[in-house]
N, C-alpha and C. Protein backbone atom coordinates (compact mmCIF):
# COMPACT_ATOMS: atom_id res chain seq x y z
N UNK A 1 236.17 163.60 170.26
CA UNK A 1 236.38 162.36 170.99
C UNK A 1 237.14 162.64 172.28
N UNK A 2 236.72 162.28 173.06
CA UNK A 2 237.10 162.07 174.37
C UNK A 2 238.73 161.11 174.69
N UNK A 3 239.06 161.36 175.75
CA UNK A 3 240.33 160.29 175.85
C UNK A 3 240.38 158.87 176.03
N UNK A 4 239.16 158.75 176.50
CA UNK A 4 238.41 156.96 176.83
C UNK A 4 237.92 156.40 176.01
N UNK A 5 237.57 157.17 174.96
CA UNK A 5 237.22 157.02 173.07
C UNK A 5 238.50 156.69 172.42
N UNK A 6 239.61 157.62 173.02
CA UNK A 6 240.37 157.22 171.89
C UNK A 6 241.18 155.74 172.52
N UNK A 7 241.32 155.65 173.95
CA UNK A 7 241.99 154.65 174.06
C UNK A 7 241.08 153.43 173.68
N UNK A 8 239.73 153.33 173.80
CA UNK A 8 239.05 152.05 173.28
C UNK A 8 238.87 151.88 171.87
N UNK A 9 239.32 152.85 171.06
CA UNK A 9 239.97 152.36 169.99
C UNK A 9 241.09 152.29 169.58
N UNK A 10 241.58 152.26 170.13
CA UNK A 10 243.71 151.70 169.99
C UNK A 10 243.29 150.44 170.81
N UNK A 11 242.69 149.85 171.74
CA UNK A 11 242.84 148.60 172.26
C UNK A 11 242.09 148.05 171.54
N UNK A 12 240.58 147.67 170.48
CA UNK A 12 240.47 147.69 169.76
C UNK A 12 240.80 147.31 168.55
N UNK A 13 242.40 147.83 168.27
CA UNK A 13 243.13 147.65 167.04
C UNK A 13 243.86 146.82 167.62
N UNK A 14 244.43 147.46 168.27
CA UNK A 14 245.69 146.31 169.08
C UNK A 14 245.25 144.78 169.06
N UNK A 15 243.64 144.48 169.19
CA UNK A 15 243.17 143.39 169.75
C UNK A 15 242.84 142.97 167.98
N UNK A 16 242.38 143.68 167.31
CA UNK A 16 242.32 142.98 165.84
C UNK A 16 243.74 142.61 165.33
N UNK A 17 245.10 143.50 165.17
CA UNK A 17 245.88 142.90 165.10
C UNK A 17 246.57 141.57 165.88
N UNK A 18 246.43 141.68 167.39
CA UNK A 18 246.65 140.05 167.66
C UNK A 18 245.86 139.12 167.15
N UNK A 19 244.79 139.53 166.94
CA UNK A 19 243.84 138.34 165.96
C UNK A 19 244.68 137.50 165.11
N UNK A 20 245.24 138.69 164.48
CA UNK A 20 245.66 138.39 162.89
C UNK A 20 246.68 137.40 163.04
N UNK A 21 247.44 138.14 164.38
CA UNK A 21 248.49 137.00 164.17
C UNK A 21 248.48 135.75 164.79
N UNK A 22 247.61 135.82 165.77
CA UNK A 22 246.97 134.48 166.27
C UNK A 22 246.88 133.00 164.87
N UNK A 23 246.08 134.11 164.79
CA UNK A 23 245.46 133.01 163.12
C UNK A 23 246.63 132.58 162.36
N UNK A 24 247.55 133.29 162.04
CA UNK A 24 248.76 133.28 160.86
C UNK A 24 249.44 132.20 161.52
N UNK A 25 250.05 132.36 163.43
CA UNK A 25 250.98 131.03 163.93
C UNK A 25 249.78 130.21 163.85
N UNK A 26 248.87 130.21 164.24
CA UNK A 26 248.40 128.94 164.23
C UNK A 26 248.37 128.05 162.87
N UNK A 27 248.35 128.67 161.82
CA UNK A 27 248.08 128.05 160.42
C UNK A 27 249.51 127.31 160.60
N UNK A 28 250.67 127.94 160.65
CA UNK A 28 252.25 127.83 160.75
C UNK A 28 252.35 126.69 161.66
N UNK A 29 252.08 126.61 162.70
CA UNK A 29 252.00 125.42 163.51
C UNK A 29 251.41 124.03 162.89
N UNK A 30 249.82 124.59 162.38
CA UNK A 30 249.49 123.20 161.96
C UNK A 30 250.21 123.27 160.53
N UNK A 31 250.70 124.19 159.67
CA UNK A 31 251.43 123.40 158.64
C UNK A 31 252.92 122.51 158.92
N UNK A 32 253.64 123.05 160.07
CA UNK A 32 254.89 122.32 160.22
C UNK A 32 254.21 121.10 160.78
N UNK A 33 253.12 120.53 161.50
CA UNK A 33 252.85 119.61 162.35
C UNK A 33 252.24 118.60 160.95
N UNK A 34 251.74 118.87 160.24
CA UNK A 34 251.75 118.01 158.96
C UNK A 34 252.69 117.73 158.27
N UNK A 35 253.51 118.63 158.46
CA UNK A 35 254.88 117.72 157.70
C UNK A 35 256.06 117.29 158.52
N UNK A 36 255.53 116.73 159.73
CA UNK A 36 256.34 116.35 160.54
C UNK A 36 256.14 114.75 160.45
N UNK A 37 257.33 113.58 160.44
CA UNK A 37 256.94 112.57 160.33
C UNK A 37 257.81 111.88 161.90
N UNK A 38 257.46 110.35 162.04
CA UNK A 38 258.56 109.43 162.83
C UNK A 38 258.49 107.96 162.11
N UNK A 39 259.39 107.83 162.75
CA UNK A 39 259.57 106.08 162.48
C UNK A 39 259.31 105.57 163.11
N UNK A 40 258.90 104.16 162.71
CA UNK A 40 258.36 103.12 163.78
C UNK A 40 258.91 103.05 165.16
N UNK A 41 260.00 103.05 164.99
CA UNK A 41 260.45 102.98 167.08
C UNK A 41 259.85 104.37 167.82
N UNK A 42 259.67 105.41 166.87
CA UNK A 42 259.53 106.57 167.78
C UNK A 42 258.00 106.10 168.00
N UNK A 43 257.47 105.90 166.88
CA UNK A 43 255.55 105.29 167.10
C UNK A 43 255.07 104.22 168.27
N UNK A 44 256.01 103.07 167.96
CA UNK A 44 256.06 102.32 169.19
C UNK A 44 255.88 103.20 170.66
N UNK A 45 257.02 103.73 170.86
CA UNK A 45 257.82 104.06 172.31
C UNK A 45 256.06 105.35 172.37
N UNK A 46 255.78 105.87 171.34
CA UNK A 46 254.97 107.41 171.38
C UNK A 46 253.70 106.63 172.07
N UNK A 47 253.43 105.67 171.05
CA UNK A 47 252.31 105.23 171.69
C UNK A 47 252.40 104.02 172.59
N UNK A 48 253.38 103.34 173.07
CA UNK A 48 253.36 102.65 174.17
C UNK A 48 253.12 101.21 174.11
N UNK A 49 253.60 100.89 172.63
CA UNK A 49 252.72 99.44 171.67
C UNK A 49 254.17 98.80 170.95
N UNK A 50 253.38 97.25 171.28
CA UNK A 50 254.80 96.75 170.67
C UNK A 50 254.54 96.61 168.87
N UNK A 51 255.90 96.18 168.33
CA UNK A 51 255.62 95.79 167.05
C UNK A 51 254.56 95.48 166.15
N UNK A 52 254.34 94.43 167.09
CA UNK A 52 253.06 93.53 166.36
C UNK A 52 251.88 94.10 166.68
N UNK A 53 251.85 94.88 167.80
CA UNK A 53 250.41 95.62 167.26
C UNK A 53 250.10 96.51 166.51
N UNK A 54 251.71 97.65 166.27
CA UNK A 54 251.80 98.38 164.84
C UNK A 54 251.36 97.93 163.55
N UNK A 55 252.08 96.50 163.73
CA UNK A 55 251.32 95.50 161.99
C UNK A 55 250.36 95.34 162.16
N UNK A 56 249.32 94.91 163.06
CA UNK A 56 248.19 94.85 163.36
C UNK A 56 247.49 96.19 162.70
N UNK A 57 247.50 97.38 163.42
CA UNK A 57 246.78 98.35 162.85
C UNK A 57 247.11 98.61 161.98
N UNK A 58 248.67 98.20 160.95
CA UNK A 58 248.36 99.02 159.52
C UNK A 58 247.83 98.36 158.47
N UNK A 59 248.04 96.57 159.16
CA UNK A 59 247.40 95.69 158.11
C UNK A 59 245.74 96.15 158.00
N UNK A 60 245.15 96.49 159.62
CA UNK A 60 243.55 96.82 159.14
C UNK A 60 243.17 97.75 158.61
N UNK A 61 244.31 99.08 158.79
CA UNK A 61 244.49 100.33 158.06
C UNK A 61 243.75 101.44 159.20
N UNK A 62 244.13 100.88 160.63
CA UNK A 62 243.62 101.94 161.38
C UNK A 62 244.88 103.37 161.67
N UNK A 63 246.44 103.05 161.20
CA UNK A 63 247.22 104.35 160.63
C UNK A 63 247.70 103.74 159.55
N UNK A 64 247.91 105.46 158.90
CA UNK A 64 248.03 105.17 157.86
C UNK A 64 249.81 105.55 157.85
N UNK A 65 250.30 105.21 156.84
CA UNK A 65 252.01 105.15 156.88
C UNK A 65 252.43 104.79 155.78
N UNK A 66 254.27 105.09 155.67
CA UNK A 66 254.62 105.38 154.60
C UNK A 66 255.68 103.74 154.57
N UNK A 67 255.95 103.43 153.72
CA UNK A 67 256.56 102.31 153.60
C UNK A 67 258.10 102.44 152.74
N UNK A 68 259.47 102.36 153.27
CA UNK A 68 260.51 102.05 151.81
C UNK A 68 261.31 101.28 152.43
N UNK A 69 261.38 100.00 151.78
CA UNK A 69 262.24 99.03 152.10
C UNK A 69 261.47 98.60 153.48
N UNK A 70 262.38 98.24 154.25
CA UNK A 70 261.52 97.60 155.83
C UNK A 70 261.02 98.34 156.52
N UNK A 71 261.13 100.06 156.36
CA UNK A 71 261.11 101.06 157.23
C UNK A 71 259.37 101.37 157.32
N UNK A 72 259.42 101.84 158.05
CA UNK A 72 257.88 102.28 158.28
C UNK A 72 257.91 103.69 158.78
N UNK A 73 256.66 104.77 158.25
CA UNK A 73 256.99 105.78 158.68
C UNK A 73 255.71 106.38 159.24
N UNK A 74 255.34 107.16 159.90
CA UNK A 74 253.95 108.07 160.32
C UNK A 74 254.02 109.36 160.18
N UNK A 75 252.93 110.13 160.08
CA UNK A 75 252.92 111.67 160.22
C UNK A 75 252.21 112.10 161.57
N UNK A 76 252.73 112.73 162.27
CA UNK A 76 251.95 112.90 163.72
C UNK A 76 250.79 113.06 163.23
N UNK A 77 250.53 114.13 162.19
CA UNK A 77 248.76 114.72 161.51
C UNK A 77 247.34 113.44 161.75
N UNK A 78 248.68 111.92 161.35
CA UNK A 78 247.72 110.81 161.23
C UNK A 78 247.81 110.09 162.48
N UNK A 79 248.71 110.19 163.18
CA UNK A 79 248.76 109.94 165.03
C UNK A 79 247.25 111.00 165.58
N UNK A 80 247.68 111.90 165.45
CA UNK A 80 246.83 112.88 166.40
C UNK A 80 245.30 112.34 165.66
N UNK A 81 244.84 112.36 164.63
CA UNK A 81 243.14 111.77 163.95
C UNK A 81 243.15 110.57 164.76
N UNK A 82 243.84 109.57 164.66
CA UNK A 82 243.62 108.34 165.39
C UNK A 82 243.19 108.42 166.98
N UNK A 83 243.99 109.34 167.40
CA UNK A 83 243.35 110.01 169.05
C UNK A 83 242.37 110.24 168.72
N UNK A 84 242.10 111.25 168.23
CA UNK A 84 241.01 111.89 167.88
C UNK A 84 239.82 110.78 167.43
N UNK A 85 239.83 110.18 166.75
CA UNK A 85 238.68 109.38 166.42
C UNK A 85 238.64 107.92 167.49
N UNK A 86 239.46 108.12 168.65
CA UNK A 86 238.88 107.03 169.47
C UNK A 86 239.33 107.58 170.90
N UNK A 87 238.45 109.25 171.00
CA UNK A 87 238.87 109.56 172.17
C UNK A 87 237.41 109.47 172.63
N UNK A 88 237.42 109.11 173.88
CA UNK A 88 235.98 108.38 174.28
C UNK A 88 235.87 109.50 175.76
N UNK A 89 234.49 110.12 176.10
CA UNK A 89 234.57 110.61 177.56
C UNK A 89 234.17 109.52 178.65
């Protein structure tokens, strides 16, 4: 093997191992981003909506949320689908 052989396989490896770890943060990212939650004022202020249109969408069940006592809660996971399913070009 030549020297241009051996370096195109060390870059090669180099480039399968960033793969690897590409893949691994990204899993890590979207697992902390699922278990990330807010409360209603942060949902409000996030999305730019008053109260009553929060009750509005959870009474029709367009997010979904966690309920104890008066509190209301979201998971960004179910913020970000809601973009997602009414992002229009």
């Amino acid at each position: 093997m030549n020297n241009t052989e051996i370096q195109q396989i060390a870059l090669k490896e180099i480039q399968d191992k960033l793969d690897i770890l590409t893949t691994k943060i990204n899993k890590l990212q979207k697992n902390k981003l699922e278990s990330q939650i807010i409360d209603n004022a942060d949902f409000l202020q996030l999305m730019n909506i008053s109260n009553s249109t929060a009750k509005n969408w959870r009474n029709k069940g367009i997010i979904p949320y966690s309920q104890i006592e008066n509190k209301f809660y979201y998971k960004i996971v179910d913020i970000q689908k809601l973009l997602d399913n009414n992002y229009h070009l």
